[in-house]
N, C-alpha and C. Protein backbone atom coordinates (compact mmCIF):
# COMPACT_ATOMS: atom_id res chain seq x y z
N UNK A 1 -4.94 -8.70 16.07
CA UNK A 1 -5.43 -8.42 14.74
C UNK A 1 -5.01 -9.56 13.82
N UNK A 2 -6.13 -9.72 13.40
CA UNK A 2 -5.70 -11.02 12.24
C UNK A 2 -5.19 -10.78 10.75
N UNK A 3 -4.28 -11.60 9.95
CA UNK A 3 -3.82 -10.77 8.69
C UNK A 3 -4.98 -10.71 7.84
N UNK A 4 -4.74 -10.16 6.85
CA UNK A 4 -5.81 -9.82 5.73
C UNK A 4 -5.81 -10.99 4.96
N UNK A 5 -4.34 -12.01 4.59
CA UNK A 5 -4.28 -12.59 3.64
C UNK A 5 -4.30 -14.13 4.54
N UNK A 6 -5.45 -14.41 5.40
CA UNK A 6 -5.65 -15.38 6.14
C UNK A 6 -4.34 -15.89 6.67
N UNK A 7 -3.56 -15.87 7.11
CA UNK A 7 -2.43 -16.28 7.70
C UNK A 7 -2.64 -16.45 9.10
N UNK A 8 -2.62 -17.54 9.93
CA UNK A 8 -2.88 -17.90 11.36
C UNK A 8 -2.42 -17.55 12.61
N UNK A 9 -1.56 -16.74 12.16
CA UNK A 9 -0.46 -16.32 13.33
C UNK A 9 -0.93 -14.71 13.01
N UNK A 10 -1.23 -14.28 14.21
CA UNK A 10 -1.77 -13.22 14.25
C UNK A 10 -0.94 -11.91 14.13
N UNK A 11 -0.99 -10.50 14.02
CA UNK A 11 -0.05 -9.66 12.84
C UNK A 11 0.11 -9.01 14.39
N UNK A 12 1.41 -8.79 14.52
CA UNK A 12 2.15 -8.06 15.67
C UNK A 12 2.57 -6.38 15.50
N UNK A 13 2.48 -5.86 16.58
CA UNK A 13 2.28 -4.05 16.62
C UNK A 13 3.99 -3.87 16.51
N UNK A 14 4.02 -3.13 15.61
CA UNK A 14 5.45 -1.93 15.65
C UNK A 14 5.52 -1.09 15.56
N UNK A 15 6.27 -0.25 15.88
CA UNK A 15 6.77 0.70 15.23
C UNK A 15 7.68 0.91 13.76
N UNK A 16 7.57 1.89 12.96
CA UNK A 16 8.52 1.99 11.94
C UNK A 16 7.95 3.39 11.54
N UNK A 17 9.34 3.44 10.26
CA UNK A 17 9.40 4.83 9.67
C UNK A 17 8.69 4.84 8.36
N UNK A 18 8.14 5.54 7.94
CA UNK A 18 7.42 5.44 6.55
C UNK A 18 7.55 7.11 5.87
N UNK A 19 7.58 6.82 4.66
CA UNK A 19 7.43 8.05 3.71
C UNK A 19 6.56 7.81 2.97
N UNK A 20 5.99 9.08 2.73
CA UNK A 20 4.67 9.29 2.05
C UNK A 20 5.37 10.76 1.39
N UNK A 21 4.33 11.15 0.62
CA UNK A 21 4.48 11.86 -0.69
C UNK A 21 3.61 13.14 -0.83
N UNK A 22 3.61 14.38 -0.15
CA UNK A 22 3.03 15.81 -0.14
C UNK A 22 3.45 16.15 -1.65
N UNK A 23 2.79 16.81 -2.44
CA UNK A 23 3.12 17.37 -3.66
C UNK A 23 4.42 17.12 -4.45
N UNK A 24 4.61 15.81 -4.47
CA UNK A 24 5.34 15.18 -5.08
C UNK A 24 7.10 15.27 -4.47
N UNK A 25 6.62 15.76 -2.53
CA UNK A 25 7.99 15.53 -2.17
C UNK A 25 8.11 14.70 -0.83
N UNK A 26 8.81 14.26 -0.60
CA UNK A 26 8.53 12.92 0.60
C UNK A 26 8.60 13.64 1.75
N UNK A 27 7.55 12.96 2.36
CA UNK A 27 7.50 13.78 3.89
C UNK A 27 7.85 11.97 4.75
N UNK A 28 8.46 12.10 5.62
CA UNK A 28 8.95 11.15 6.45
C UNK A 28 7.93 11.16 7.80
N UNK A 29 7.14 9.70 8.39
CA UNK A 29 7.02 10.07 9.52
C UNK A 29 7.47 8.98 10.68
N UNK A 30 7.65 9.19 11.75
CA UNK A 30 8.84 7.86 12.07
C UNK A 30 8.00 7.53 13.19
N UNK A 31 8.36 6.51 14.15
CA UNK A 31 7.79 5.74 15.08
C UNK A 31 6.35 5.47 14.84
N UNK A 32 5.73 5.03 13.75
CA UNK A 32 4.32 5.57 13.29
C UNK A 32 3.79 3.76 13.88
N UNK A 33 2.42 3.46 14.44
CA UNK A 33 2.19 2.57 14.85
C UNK A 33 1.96 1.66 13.71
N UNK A 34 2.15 0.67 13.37
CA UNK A 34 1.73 -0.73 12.49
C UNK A 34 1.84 -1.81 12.88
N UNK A 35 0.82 -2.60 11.90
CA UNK A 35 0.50 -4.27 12.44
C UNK A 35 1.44 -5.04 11.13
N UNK A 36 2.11 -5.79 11.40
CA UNK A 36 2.89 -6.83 10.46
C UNK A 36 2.41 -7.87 10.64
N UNK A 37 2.41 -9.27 9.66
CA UNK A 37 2.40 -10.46 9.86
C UNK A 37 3.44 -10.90 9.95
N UNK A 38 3.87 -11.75 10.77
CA UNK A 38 5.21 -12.58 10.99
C UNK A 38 4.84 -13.23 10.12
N UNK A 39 4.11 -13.70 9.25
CA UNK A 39 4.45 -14.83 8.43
C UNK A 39 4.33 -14.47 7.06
N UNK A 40 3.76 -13.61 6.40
CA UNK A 40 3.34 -12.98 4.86
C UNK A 40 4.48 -11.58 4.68
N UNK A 41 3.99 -10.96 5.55
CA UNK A 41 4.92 -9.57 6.18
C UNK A 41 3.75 -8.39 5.72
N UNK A 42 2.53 -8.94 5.51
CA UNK A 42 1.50 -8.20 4.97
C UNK A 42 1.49 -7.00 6.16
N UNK A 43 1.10 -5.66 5.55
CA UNK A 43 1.33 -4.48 7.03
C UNK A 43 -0.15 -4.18 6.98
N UNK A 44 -0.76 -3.63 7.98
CA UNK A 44 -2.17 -2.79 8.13
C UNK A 44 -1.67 -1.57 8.92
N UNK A 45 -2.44 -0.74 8.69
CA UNK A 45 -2.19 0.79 9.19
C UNK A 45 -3.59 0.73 10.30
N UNK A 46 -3.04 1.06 11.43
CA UNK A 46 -4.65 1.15 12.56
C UNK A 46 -5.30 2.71 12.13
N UNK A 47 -6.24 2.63 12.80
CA UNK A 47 -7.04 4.02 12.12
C UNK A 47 -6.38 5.10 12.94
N UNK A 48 -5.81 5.07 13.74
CA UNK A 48 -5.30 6.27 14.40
C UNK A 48 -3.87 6.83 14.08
N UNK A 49 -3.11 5.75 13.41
CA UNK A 49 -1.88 5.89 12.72
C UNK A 49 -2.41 6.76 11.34
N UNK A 50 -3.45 6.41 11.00
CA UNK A 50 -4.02 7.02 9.71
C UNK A 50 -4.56 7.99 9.62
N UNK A 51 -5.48 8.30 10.83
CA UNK A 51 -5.33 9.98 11.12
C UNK A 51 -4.05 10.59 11.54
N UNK A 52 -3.20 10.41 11.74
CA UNK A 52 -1.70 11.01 11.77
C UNK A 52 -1.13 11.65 10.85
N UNK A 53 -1.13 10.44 10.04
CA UNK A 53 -0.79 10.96 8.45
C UNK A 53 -1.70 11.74 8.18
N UNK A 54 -2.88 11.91 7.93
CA UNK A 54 -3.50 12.75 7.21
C UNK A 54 -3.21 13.90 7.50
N UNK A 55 -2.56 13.85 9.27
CA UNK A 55 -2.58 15.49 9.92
C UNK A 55 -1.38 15.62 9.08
N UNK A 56 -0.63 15.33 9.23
CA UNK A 56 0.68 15.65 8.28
C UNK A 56 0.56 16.18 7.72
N UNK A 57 0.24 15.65 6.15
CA UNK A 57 -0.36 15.62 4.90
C UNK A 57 -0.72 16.51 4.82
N UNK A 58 -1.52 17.50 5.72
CA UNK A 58 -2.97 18.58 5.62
C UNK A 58 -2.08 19.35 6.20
N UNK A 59 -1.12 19.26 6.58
CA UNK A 59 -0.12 20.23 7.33
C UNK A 59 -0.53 21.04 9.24
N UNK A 60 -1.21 19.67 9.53
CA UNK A 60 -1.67 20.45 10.94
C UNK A 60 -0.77 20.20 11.92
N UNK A 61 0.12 19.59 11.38
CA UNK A 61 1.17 18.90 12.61
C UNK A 61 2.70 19.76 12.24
N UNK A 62 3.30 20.17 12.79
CA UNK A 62 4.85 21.11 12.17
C UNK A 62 5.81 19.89 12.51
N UNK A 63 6.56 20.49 11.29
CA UNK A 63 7.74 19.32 10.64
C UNK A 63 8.60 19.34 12.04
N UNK A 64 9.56 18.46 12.29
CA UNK A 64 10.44 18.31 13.16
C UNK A 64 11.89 18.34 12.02
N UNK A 65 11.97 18.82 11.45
CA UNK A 65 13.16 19.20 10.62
C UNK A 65 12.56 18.77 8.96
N UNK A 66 13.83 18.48 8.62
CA UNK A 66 14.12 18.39 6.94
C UNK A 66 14.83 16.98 6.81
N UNK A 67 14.06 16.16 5.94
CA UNK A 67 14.63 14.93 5.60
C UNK A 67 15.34 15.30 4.13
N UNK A 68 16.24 14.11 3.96
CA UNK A 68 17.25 14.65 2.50
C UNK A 68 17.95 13.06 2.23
N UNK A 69 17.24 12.71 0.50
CA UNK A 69 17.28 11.30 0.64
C UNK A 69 17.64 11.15 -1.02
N UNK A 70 18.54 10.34 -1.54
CA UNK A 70 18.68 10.17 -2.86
C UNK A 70 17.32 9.29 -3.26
N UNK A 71 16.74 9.80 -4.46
CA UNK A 71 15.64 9.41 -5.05
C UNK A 71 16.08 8.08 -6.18
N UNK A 72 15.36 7.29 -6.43
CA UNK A 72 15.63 5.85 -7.15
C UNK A 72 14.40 5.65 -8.39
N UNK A 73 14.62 5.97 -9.50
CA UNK A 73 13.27 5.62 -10.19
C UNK A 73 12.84 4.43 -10.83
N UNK A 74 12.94 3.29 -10.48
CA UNK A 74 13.09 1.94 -10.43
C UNK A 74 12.13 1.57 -11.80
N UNK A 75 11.36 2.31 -12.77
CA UNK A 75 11.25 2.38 -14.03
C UNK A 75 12.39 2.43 -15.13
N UNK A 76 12.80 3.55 -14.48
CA UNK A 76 14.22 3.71 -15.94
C UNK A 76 15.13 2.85 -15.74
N UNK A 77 15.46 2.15 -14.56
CA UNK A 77 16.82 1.36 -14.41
C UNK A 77 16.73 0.20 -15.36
N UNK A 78 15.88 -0.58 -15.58
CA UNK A 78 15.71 -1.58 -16.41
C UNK A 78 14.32 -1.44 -18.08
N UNK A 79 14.94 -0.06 -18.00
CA UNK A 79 13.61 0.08 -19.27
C UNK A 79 14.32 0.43 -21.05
């Protein structure tokens, strides 16, 4: 897969953890597939990682526990 932001070196598959946001509370989902650029660090989500999330999201998939995370509102710190 090639990056979005023309970069020549082509964007490599990982894994990682990502949080996303159900009714304004973070739902965590981990080993989730993504493409990085080694050189920008630009990420793409493949379409099947993206139906994942949505199952989430829509609640068709059951939680594997309870995540618990101090929140940061990176507005007020410098406002």
């Amino acid at each position: 897969m090639q990056c979005p932001n023309g970069c020549l070196m082509p964007m490599e598959k990982t894994k990682e953890d990502k949080i996303f946001y159900r009714n304004n509370e973070p739902i965590v989902v981990t080993d989730l597939t993504m493409y990085v650029c080694p050189n920008c660090g630009q990420e793409s989500m493949p379409l099947s990682s993206a139906r994942l999330v949505e199952d989430v999201l829509n609640g068709k998939i059951k939680s594997a526990g309870k995540f618990i995370a101090e929140k940061y509102e990176t507005s007020d710190i410098y406002a």
